[in-house]
N, C-alpha and C. Protein backbone atom coordinates (compact mmCIF):
# COMPACT_ATOMS: atom_id res chain seq x y z
N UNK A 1 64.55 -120.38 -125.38
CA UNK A 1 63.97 -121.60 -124.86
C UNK A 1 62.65 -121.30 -124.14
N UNK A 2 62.65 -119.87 -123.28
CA UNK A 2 61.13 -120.12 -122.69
C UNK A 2 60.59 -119.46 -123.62
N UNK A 3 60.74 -118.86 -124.85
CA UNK A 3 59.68 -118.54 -125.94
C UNK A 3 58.64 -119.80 -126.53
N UNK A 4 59.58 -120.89 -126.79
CA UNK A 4 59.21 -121.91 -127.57
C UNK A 4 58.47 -122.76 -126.35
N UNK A 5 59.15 -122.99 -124.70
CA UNK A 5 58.06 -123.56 -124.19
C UNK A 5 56.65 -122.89 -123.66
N UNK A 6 56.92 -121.64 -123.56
CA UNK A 6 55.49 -120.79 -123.51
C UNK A 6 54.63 -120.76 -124.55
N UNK A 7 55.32 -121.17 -125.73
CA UNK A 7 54.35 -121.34 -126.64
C UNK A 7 53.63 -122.38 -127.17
N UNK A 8 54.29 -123.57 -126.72
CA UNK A 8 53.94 -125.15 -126.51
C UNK A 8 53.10 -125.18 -125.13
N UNK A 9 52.96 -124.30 -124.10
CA UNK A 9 52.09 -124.56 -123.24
C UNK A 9 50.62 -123.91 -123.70
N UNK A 10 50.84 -122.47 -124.48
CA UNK A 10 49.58 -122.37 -124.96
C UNK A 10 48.85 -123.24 -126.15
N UNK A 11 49.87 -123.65 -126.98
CA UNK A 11 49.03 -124.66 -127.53
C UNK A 11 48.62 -126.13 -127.08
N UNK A 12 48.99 -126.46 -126.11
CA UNK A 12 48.26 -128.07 -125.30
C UNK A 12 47.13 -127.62 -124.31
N UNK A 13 47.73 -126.46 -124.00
CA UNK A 13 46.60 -125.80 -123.11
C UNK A 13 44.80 -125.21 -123.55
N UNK A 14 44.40 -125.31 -124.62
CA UNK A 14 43.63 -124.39 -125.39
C UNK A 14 42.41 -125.21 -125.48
N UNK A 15 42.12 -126.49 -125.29
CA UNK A 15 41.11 -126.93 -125.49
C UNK A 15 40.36 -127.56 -123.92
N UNK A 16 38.90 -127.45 -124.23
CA UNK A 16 37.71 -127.35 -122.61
C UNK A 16 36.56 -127.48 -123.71
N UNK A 17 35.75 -128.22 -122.97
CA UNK A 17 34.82 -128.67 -123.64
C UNK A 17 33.45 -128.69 -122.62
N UNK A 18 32.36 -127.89 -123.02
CA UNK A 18 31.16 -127.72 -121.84
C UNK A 18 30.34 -128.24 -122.36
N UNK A 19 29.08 -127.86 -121.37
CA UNK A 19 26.94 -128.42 -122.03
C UNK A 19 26.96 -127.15 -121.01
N UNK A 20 26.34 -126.27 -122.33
CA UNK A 20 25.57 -125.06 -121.33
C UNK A 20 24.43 -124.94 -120.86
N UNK A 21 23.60 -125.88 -121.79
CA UNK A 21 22.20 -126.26 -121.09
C UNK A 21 21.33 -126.77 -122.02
N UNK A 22 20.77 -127.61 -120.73
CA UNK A 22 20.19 -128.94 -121.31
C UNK A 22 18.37 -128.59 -121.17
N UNK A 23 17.86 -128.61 -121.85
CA UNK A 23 16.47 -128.30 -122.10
C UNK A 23 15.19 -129.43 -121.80
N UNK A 24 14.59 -129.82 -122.03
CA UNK A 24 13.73 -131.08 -121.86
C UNK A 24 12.40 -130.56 -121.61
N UNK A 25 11.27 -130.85 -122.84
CA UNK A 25 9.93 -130.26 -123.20
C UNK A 25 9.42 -131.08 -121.94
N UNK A 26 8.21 -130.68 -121.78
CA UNK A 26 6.73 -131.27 -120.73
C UNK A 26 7.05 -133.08 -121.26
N UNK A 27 6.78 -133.72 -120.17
CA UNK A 27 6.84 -135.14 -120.57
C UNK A 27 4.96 -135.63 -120.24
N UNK A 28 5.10 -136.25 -121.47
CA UNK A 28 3.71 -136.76 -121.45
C UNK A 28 3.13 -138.32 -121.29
N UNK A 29 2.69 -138.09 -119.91
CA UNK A 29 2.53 -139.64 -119.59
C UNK A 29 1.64 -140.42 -120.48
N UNK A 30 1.13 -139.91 -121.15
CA UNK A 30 0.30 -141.48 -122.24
C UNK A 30 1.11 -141.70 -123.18
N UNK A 31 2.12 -140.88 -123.41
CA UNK A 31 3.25 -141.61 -124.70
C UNK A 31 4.33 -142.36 -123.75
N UNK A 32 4.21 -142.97 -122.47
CA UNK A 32 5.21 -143.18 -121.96
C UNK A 32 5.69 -144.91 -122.80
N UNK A 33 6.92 -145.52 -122.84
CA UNK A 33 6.51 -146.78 -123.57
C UNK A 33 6.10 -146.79 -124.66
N UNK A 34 5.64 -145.87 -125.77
CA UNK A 34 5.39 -145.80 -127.13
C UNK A 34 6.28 -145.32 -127.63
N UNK A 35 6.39 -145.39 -129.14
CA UNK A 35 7.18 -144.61 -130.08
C UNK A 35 8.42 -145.18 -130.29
N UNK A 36 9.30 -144.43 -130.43
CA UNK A 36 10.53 -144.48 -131.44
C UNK A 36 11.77 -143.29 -130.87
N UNK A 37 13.18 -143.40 -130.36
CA UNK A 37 13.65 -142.39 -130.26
C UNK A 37 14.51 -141.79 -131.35
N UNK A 38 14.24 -140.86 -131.65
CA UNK A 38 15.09 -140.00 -132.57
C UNK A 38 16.02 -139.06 -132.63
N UNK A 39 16.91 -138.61 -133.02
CA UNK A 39 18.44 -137.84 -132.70
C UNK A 39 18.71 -137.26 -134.18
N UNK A 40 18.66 -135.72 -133.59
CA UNK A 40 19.54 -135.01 -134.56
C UNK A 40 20.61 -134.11 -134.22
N UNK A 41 21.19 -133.85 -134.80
CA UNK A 41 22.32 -132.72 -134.44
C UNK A 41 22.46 -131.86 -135.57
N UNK A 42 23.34 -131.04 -135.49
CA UNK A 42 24.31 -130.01 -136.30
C UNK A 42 25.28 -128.78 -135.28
N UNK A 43 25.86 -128.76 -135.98
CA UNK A 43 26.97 -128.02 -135.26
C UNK A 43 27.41 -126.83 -136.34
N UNK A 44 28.40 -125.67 -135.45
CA UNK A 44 28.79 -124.58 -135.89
C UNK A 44 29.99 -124.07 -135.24
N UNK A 45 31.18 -123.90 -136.34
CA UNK A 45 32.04 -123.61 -135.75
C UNK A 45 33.12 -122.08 -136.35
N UNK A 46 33.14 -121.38 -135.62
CA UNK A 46 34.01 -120.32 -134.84
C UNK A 46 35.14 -119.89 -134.42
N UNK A 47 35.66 -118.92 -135.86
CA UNK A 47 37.50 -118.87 -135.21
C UNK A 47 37.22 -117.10 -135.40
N UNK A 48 37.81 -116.60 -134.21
CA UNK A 48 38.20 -115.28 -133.91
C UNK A 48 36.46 -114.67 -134.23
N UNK A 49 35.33 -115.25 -133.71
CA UNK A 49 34.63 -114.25 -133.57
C UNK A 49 33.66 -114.65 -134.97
N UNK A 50 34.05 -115.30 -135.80
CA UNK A 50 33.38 -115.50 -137.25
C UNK A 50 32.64 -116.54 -136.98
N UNK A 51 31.08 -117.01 -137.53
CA UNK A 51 30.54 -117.84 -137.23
C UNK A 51 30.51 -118.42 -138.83
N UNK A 52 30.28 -119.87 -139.26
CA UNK A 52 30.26 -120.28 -140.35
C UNK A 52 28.77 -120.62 -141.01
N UNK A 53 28.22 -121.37 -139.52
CA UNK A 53 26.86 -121.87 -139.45
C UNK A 53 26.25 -121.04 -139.10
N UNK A 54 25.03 -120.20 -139.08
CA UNK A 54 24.11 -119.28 -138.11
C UNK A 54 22.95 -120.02 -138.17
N UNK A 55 22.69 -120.88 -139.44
CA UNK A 55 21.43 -121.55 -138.88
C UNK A 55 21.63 -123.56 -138.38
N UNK A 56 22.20 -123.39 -137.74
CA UNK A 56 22.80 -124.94 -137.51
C UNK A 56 21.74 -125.22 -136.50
N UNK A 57 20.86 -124.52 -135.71
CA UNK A 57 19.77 -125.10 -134.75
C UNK A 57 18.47 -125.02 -135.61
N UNK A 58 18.08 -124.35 -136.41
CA UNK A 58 16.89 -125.10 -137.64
C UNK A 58 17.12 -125.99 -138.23
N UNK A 59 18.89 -126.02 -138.84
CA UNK A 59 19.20 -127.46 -139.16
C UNK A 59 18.78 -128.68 -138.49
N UNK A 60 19.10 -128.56 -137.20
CA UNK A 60 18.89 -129.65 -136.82
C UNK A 60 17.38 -130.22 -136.43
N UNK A 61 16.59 -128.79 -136.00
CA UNK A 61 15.76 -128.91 -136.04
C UNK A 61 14.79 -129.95 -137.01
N UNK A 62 14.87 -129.52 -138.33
CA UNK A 62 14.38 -130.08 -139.74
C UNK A 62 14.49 -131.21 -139.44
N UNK A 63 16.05 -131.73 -139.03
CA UNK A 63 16.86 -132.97 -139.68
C UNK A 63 15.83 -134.05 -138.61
N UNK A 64 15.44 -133.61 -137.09
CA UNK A 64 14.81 -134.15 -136.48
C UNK A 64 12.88 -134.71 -137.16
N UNK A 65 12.62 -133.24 -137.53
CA UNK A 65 11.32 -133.53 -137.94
C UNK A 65 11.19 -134.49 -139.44
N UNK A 66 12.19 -134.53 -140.32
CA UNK A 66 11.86 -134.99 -140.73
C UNK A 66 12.20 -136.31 -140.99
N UNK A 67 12.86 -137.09 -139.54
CA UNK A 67 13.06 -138.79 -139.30
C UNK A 67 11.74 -139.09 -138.58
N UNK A 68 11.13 -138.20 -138.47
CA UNK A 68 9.74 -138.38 -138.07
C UNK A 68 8.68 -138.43 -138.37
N UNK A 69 7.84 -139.34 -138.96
CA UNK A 69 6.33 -138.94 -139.90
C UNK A 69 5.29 -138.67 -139.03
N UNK A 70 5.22 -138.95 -137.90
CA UNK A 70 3.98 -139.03 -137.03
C UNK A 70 4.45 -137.61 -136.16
N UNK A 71 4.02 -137.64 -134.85
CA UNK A 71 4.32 -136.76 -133.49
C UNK A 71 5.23 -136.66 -133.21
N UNK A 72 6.45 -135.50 -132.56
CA UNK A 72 7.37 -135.67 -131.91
C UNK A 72 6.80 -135.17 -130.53
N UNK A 73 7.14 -135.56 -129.53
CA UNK A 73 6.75 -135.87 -128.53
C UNK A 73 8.50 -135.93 -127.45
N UNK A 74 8.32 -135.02 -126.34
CA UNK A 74 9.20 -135.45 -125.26
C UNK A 74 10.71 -134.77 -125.96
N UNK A 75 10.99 -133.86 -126.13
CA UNK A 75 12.07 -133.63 -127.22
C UNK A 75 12.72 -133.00 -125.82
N UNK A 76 14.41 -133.16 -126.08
CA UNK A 76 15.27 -132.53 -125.08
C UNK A 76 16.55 -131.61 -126.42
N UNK A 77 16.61 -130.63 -125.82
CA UNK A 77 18.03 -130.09 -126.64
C UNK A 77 19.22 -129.82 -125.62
N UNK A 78 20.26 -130.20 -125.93
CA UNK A 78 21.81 -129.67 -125.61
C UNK A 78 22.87 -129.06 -126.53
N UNK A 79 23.13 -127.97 -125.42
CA UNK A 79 23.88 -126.96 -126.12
C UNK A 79 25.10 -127.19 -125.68
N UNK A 80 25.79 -127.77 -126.64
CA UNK A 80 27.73 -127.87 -126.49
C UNK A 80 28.15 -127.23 -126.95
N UNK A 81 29.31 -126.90 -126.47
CA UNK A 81 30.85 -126.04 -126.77
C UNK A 81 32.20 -126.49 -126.76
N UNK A 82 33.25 -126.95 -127.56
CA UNK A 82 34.31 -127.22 -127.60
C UNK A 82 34.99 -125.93 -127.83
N UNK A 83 35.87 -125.64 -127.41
CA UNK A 83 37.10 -124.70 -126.83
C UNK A 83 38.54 -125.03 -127.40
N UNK A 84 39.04 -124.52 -128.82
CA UNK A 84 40.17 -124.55 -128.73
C UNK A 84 40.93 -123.24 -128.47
N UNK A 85 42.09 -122.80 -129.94
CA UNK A 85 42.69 -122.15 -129.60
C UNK A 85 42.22 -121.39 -130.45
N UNK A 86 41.69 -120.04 -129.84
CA UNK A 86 41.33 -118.92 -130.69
C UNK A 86 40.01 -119.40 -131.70
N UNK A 87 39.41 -120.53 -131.60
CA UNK A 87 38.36 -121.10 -132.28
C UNK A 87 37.21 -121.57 -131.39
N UNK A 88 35.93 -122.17 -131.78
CA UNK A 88 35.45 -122.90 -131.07
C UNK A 88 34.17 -123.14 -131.77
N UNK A 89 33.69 -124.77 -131.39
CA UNK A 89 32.72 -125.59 -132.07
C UNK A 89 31.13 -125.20 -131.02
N UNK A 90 30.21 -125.23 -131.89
CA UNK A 90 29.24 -124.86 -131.22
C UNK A 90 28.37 -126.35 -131.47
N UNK A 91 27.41 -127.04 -130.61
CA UNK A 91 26.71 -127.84 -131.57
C UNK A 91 25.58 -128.51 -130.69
N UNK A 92 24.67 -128.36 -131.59
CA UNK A 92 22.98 -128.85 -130.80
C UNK A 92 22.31 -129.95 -130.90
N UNK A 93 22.34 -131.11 -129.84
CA UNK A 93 22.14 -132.13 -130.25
C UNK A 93 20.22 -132.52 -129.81
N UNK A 94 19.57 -132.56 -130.42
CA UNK A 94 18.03 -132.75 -130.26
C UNK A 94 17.59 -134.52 -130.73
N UNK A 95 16.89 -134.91 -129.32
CA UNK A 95 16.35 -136.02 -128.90
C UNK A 95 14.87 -135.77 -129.08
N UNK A 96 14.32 -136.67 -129.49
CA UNK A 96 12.52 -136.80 -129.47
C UNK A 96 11.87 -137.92 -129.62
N UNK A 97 10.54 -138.02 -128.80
CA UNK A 97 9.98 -139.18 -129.38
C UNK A 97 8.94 -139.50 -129.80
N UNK A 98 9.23 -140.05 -130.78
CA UNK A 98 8.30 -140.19 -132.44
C UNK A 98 6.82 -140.68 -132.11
N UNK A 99 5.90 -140.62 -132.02
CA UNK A 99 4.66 -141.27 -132.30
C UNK A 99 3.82 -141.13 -134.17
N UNK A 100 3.50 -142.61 -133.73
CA UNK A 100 3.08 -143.05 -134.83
C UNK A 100 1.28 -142.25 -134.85
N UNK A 101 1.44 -141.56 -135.57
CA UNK A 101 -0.29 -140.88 -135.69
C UNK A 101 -1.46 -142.06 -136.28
């Protein structure tokens, strides 16, 4: 019996979820009130040490520049982490804002 509930506590127990850090370029006051906001992400995820994605932050990168035809301008990135068991999700979510050239 305490095999099976020690082992039901590690599995409810296994998941935590962070932002390791949040970034945010120079803000530029003449684009303040202009533009367009834009959002990309991609994510990468991680069991025992193996990564699947290695380029999931150019991904997203791209995925940003190219909802954009003009300037990106004011861009912030966050770096998340979900936490399970013996696994874990990595994933970068990038904000910017668009000017029209």
């Amino acid at each position: 019996m305490k095999i099976v509930l020690t082992f039901c506590m590690v599995l409810l127990s296994g998941c935590a979820h962070s932002i390791h850090q949040v970034y945010v370029s120079a803000q530029d006051s003449q684009s303040a009130g202009q533009g367009q906001w834009v959002t990309a992400d991609a994510s990468d995820f991680v069991i025992l040490g193996f990564q699947t994605n290695t380029g999931y932050v150019e991904a997203a990168y791209r995925e940003l520049e190219n909802k954009c035809s003009g300037r990106l301008a004011q861009v912030t990135t966050e770096h998340l982490t979900s936490f399970k068991l013996l696994s874990y999700d990595q994933k970068v979510v990038l904000k910017g804002l668009c000017l029209k050239s």
